[in-house]
Protein backbone atom coordinates (compact mmCIF):
# COMPACT_ATOMS: atom_id res chain seq x y z
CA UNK A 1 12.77 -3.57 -3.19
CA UNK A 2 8.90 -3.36 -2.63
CA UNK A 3 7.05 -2.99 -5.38
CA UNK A 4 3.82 -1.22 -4.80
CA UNK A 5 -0.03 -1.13 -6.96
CA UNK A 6 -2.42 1.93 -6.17
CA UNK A 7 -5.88 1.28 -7.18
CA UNK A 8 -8.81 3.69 -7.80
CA UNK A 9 -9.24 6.83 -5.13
CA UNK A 10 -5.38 6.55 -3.77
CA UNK A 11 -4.37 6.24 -7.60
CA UNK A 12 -5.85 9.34 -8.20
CA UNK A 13 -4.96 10.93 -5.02
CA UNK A 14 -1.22 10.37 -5.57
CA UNK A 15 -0.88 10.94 -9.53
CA UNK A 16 0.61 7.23 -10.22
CA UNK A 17 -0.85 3.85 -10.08
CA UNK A 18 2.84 2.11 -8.91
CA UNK A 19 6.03 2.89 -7.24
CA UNK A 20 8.90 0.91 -6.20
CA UNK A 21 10.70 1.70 -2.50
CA UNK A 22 13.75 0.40 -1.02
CA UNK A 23 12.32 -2.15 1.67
CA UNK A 24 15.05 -1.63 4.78
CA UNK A 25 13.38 -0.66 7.76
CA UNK A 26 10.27 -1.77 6.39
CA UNK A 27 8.65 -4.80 8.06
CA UNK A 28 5.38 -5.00 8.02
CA UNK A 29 1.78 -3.37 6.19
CA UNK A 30 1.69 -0.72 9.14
CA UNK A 31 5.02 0.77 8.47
CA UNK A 32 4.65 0.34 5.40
CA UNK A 33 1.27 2.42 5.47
CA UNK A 34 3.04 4.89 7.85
CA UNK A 35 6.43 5.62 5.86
CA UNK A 36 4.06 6.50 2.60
CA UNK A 37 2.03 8.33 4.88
CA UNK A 38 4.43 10.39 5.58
CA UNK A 39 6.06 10.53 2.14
CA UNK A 40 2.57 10.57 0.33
CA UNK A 41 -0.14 11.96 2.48
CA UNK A 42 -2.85 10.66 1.62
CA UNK A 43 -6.59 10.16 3.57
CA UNK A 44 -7.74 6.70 1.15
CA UNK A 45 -4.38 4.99 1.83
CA UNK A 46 -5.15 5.21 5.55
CA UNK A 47 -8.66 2.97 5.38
CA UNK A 48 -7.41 0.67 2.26
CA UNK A 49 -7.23 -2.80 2.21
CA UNK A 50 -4.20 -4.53 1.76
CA UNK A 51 -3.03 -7.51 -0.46
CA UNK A 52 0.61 -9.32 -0.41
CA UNK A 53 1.24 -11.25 -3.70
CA UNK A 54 -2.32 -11.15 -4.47
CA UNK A 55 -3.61 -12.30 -0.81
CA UNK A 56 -5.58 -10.16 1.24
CA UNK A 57 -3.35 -9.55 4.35
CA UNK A 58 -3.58 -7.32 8.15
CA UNK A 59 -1.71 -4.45 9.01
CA UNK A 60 0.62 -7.27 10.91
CA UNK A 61 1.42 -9.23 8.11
CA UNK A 62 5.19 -9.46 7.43
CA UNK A 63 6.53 -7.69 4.09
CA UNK A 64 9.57 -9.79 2.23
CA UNK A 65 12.64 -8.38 -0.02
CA UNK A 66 10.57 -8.49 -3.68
CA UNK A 67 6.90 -8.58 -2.89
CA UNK A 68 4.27 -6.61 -4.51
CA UNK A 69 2.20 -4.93 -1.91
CA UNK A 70 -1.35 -3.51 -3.75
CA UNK A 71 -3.72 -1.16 -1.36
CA UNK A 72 -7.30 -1.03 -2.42
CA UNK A 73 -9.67 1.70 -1.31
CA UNK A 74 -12.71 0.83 -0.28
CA UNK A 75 -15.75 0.71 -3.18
CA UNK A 76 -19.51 1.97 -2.25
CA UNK A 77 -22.20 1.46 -5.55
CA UNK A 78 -25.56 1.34 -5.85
């Protein structure tokens, strides 16, 4: 299992703010991206950033049985 945090824009894009997705098949951020791409199209989730157990991580990095993955939109302020 993967559990998954949705911040800001791709919280609100998607109605939740978590979900929770069997991980087989699923080895790294870019299929993970893809395969809620496809299951949860959504434009933010494409240019968010990505963090593994709370470390900032590339579309490469490996995901393990049991982590929590947590995308993060980008911010603009003024």
């Amino acid at each position: 299992m993967i559990h998954i945090l949705l911040f800001a824009g791709i919280q609100e894009e998607l109605g939740m703010d978590r979900l929770e997705i069997e991980s087989e098949g699923i080895q790294t951020v870019r299929e993970l991206k893809a395969y809620l791409g496809q299951k949860y199209p959504s434009q933010v989730l494409k240019q968010s950033m990505t963090a593994i157990n709370e470390n900032f991580v590339t579309e490469e990095e490996e995901i393990k049985e049991g982590d929590t993955v947590a995308f993060i939109p980008p911010v603009s302020g003024g």
